[in-house]
Protein backbone atom coordinates (compact mmCIF):
# COMPACT_ATOMS: atom_id res chain seq x y z
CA UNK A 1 228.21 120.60 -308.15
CA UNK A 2 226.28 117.87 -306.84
CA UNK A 3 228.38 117.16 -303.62
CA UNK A 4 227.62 121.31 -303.35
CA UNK A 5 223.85 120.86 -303.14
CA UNK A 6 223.95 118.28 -300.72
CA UNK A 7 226.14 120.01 -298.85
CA UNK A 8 224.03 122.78 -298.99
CA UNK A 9 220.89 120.75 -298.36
CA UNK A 10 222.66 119.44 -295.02
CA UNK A 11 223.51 122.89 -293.62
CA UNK A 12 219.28 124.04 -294.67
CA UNK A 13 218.62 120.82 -292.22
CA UNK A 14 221.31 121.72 -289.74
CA UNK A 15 219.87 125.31 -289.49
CA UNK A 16 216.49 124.75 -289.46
CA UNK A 17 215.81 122.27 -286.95
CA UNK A 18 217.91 124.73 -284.73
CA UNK A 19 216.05 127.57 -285.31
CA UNK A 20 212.82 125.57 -285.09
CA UNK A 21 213.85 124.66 -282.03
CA UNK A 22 215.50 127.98 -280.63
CA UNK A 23 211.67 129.44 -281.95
CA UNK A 24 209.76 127.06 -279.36
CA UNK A 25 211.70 127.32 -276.55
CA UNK A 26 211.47 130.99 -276.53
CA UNK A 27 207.52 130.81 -277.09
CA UNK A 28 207.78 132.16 -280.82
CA UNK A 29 206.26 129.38 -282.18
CA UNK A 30 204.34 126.74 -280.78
CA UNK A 31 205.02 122.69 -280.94
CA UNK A 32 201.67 121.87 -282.54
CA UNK A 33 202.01 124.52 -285.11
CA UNK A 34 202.24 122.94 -288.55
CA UNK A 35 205.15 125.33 -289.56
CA UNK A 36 207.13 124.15 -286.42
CA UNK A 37 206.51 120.27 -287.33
CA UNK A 38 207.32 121.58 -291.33
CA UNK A 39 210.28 122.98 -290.51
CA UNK A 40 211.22 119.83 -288.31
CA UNK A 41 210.44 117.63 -291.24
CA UNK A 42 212.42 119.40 -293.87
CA UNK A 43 214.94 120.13 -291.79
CA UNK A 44 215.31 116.01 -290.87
CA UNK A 45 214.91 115.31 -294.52
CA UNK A 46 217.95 117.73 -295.29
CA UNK A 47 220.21 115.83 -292.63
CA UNK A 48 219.43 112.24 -294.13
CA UNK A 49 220.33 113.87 -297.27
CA UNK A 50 223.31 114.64 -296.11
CA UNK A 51 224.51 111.58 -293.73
CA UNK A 52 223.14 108.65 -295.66
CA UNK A 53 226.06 108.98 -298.71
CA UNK A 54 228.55 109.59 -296.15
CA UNK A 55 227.81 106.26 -294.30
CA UNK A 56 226.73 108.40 -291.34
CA UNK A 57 223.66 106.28 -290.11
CA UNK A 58 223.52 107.53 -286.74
CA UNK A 59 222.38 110.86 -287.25
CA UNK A 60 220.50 109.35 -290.71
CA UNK A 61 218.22 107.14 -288.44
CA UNK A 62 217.76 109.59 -285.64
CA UNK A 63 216.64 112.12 -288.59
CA UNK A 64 214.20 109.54 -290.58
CA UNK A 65 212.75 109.21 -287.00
CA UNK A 66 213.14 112.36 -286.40
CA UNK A 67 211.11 113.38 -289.61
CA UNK A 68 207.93 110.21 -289.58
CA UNK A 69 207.27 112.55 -286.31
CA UNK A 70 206.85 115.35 -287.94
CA UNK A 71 204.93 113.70 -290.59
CA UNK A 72 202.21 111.94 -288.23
CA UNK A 73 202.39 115.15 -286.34
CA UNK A 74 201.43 117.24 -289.56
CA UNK A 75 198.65 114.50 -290.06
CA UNK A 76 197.12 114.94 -286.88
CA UNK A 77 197.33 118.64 -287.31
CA UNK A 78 195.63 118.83 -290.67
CA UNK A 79 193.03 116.11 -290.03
CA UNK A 80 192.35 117.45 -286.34
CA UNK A 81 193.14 113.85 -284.92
């Protein structure tokens, strides 16, 4: 059951950092929205879920990266930096 959930979690990551994507680039949603950068971070957090059991630290590193910019970019957003 538990290998299920992360598997789960990994395909929520997958999907959503596609869609967040697919959602800018067709002028949907905008790059400095916080639901864009929230979907980016959850979606980052679901694939590091997901790779760092497997031994898969490629895509683990490019997703913790991937997600500290969504963080600081959800930071700037709230606080108006």
């Amino acid at each position: 059951m538990k290998n299920r959930m992360i598997e789960i979690i990994g395909w929520y990551g997958t999907v959503v950092i596609i869609g967040a994507y697919a959602l800018s680039s067709f002028g949907i949603l905008n790059s400095s929205s916080i639901i864009y950068q929230i979907l980016n971070l959850t979606g980052a957090l679901g694939i590091v879920i997901v790779s760092w059991p497997k031994k898969a630290y490629q895509p683990a590193t490019l997703n913790v990266i991937w997600s500290l910019i969504a963080l600081l970019a959800i930071i700037k957003i709230i606080f108006r930096i």
